[in-house]
C-alpha atoms as a PDB file:
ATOM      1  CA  UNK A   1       0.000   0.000   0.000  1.00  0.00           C
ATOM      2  CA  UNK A   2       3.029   2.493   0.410  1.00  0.00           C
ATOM      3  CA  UNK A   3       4.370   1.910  -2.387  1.00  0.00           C
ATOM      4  CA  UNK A   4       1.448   2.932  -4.291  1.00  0.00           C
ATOM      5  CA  UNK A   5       0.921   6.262  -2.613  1.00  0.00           C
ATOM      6  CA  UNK A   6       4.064   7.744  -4.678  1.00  0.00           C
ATOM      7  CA  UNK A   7       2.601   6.606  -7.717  1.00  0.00           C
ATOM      8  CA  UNK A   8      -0.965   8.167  -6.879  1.00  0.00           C
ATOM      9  CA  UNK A   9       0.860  11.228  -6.253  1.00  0.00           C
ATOM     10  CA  UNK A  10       2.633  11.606  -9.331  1.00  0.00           C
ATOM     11  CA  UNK A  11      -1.076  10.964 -11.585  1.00  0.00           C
ATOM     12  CA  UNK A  12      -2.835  13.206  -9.909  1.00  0.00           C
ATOM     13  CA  UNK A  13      -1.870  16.562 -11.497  1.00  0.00           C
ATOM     14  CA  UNK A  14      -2.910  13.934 -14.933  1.00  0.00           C
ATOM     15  CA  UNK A  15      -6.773  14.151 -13.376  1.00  0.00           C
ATOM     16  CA  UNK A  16      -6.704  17.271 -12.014  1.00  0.00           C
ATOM     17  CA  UNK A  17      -8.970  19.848 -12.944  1.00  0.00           C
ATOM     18  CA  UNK A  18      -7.550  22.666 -15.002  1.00  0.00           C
ATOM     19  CA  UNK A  19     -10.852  25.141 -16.357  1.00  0.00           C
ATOM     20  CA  UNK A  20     -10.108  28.721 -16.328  1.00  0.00           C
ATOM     21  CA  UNK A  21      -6.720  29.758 -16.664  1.00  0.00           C
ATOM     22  CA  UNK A  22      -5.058  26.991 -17.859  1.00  0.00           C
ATOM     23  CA  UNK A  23      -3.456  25.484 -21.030  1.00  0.00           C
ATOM     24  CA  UNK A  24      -5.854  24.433 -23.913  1.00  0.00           C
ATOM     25  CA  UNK A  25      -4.859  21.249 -23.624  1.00  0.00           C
ATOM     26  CA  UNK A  26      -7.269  21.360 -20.302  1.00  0.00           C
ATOM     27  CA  UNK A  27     -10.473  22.282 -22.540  1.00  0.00           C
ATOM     28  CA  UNK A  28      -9.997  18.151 -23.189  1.00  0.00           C
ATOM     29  CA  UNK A  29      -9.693  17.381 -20.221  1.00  0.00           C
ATOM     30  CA  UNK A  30     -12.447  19.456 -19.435  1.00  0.00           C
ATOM     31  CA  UNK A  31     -14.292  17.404 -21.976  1.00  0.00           C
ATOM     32  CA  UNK A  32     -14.170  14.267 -20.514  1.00  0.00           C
ATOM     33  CA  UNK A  33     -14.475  15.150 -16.671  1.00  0.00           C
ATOM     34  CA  UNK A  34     -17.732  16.637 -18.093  1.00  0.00           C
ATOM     35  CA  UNK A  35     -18.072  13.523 -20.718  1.00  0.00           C
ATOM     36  CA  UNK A  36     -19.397  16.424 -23.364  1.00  0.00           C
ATOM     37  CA  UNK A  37     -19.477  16.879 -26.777  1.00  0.00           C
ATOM     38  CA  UNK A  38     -16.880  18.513 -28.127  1.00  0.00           C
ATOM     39  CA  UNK A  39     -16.338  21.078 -31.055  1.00  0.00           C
ATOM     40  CA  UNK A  40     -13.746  23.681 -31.832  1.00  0.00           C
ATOM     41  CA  UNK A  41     -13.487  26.696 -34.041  1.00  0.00           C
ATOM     42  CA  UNK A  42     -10.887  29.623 -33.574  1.00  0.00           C
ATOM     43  CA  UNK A  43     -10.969  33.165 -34.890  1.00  0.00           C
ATOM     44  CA  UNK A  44      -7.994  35.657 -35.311  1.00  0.00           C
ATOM     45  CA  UNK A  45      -7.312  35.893 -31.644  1.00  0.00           C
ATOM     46  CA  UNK A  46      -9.118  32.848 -29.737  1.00  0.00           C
ATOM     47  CA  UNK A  47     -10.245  29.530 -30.028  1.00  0.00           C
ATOM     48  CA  UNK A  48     -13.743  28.666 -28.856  1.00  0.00           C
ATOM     49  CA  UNK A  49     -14.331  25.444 -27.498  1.00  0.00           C
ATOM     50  CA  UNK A  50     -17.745  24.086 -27.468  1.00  0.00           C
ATOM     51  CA  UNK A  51     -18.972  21.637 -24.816  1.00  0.00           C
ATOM     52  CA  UNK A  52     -22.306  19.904 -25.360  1.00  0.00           C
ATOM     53  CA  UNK A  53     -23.447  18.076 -21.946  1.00  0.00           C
ATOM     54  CA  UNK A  54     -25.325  15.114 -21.311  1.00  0.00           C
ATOM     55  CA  UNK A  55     -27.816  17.686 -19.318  1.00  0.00           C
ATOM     56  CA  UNK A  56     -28.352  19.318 -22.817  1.00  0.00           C
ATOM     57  CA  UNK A  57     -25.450  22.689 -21.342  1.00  0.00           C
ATOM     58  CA  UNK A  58     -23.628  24.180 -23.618  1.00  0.00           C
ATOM     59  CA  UNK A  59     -19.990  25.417 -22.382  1.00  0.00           C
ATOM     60  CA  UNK A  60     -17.816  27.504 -24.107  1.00  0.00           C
ATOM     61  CA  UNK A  61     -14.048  27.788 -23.355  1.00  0.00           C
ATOM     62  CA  UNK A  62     -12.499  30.317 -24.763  1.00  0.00           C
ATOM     63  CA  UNK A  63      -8.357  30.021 -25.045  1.00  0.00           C
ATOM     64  CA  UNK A  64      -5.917  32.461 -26.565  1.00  0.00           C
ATOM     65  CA  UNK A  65      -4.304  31.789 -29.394  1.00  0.00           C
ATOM     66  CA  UNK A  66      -1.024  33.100 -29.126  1.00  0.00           C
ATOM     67  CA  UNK A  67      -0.667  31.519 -25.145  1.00  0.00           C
ATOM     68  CA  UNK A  68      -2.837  28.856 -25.403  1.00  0.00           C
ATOM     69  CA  UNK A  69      -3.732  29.925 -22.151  1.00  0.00           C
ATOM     70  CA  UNK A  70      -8.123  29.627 -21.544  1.00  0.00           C
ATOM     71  CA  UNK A  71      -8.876  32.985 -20.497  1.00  0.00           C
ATOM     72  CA  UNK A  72     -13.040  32.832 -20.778  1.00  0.00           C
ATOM     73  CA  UNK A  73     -16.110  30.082 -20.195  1.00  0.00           C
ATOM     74  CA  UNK A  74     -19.657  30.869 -20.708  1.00  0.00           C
ATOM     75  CA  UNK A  75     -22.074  28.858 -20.863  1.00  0.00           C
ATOM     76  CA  UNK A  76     -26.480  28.353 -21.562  1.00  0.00           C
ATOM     77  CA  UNK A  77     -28.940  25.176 -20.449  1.00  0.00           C
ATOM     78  CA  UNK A  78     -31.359  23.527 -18.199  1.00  0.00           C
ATOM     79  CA  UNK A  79     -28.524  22.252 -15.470  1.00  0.00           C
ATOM     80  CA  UNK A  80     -25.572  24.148 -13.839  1.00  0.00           C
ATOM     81  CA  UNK A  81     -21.803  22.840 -15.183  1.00  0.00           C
ATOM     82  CA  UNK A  82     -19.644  21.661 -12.753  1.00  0.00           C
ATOM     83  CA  UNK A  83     -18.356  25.291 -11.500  1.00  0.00           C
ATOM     84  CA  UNK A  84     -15.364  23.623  -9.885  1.00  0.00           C
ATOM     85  CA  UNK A  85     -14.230  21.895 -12.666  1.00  0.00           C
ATOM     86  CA  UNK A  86     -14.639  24.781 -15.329  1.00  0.00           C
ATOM     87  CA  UNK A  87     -13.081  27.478 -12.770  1.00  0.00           C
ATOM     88  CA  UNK A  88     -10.264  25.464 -11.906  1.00  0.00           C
ATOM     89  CA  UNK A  89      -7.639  26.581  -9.889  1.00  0.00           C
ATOM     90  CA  UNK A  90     -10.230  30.030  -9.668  1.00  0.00           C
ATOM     91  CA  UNK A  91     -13.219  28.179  -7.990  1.00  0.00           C
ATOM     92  CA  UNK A  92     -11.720  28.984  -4.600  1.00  0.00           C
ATOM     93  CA  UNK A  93     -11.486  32.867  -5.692  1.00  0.00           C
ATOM     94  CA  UNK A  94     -15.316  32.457  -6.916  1.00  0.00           C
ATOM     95  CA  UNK A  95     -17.002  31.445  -3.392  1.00  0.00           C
ATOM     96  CA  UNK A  96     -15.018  33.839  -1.535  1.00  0.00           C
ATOM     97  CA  UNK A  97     -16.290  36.469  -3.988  1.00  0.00           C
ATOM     98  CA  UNK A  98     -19.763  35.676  -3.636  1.00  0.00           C
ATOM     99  CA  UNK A  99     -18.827  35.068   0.400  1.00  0.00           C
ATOM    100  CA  UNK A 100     -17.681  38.664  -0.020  1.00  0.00           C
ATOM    101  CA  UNK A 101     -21.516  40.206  -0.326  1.00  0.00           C
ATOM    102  CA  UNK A 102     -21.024  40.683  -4.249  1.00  0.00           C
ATOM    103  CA  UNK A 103     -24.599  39.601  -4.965  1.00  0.00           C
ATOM    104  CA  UNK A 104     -25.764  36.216  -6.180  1.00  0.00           C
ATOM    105  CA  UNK A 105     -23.641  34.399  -8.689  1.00  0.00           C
ATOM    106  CA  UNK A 106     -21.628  38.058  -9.016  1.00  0.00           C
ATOM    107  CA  UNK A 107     -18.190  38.047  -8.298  1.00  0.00           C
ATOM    108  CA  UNK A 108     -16.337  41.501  -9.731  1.00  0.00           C
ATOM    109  CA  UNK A 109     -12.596  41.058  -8.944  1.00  0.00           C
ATOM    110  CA  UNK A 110      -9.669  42.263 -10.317  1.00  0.00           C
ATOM    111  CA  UNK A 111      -8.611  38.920 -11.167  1.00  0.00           C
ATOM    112  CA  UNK A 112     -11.867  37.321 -11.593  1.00  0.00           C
ATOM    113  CA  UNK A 113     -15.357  38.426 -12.859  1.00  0.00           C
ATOM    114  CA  UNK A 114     -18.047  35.591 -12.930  1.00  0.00           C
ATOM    115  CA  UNK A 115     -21.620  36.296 -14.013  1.00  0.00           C
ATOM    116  CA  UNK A 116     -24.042  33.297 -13.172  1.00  0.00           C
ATOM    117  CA  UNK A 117     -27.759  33.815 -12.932  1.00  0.00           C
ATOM    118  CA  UNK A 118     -31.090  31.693 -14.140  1.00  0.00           C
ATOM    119  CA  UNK A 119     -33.646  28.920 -12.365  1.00  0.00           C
ATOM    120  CA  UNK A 120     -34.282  25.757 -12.894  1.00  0.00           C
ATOM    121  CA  UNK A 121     -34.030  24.416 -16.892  1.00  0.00           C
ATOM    122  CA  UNK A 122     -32.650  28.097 -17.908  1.00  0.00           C
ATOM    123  CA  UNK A 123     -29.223  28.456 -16.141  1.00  0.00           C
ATOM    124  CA  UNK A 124     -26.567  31.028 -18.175  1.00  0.00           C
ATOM    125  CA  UNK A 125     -23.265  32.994 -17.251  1.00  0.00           C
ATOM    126  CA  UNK A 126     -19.978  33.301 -18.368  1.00  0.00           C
ATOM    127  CA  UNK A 127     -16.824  33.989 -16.231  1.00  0.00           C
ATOM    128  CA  UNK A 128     -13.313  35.538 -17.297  1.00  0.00           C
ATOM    129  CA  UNK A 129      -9.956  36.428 -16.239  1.00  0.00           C
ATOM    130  CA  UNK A 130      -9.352  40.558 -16.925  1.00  0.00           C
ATOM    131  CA  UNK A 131      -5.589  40.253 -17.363  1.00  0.00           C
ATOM    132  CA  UNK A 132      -5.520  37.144 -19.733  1.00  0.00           C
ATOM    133  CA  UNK A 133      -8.068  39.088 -22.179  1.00  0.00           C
ATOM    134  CA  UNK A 134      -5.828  39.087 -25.760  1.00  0.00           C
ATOM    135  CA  UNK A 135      -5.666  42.538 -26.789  1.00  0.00           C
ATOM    136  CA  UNK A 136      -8.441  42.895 -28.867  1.00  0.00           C
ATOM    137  CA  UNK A 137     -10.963  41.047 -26.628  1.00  0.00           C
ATOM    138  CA  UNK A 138     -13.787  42.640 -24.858  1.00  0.00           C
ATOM    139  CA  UNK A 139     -15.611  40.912 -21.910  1.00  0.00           C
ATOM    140  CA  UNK A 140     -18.636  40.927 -24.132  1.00  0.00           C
ATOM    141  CA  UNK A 141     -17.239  39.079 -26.228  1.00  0.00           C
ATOM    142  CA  UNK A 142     -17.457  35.643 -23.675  1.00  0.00           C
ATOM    143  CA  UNK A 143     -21.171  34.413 -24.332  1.00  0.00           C
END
């Protein structure tokens, strides 16, 4: 049993979750933790990543082009996404934000803004990183 806990060590960063701010090679990974659907298409400055959930969601990841780095997720449906997984490493950030008195599913941050609003069958928001915006890329456009 020791001699395994090493090895269980050394796969975990292989399952962790990655989300928002991390390489696009996480929008996969993403993917499967979610078991989605998945579709890309990519524009001048960023690569859009479409998710399509069992629940009938639909997430968007949006990753820069030149960094490869996700900067953006939105997404629209009937069910909630897994939050953790698609904030990542900025999930943490997210609940003390909303801990913070920032309203309901509003977290304004310098390093994180996160929108999330809806009821039951008509969930929505999108959530975004202000300094890994490509030049070029307005908040507006994450939907």
């Amino acid at each position: 049993m020791k001699a395994s806990f090493p090895i269980i060590l050394l796969l975990f960063p292989l399952c962790s979750w990655a989300g928002l701010g991390g390489n696009g090679a996480s929008v996969i990974s993403d993917g499967q933790a979610l078991q989605a659907k998945v579709q890309s298409s990519a524009s001048t400055l960023y690569t859009v990543t479409i998710l399509q959930l069992q629940s009938g969601t639909v997430v968007k990841e949006y990753a820069d082009n030149a960094t490869g780095t996700v900067f953006g997720i939105a997404w629209q449906g009937p069910l909630m996404p897994n939050l953790r997984q698609l904030l990542g490493a900025y999930f943490d950030a997210y609940l003390k934000g909303l801990h913070a008195g920032t309203g309901p599913g509003y977290v304004d941050t310098p390093d994180l803004v996160v929108r999330s609003d809806g009821h039951m069958r008509a969930f929505s928001g999108h959530a975004y990183i202000p300094n890994l915006l490509p030049p070029g890329v307005l908040p507006a456009d994450i939907k």
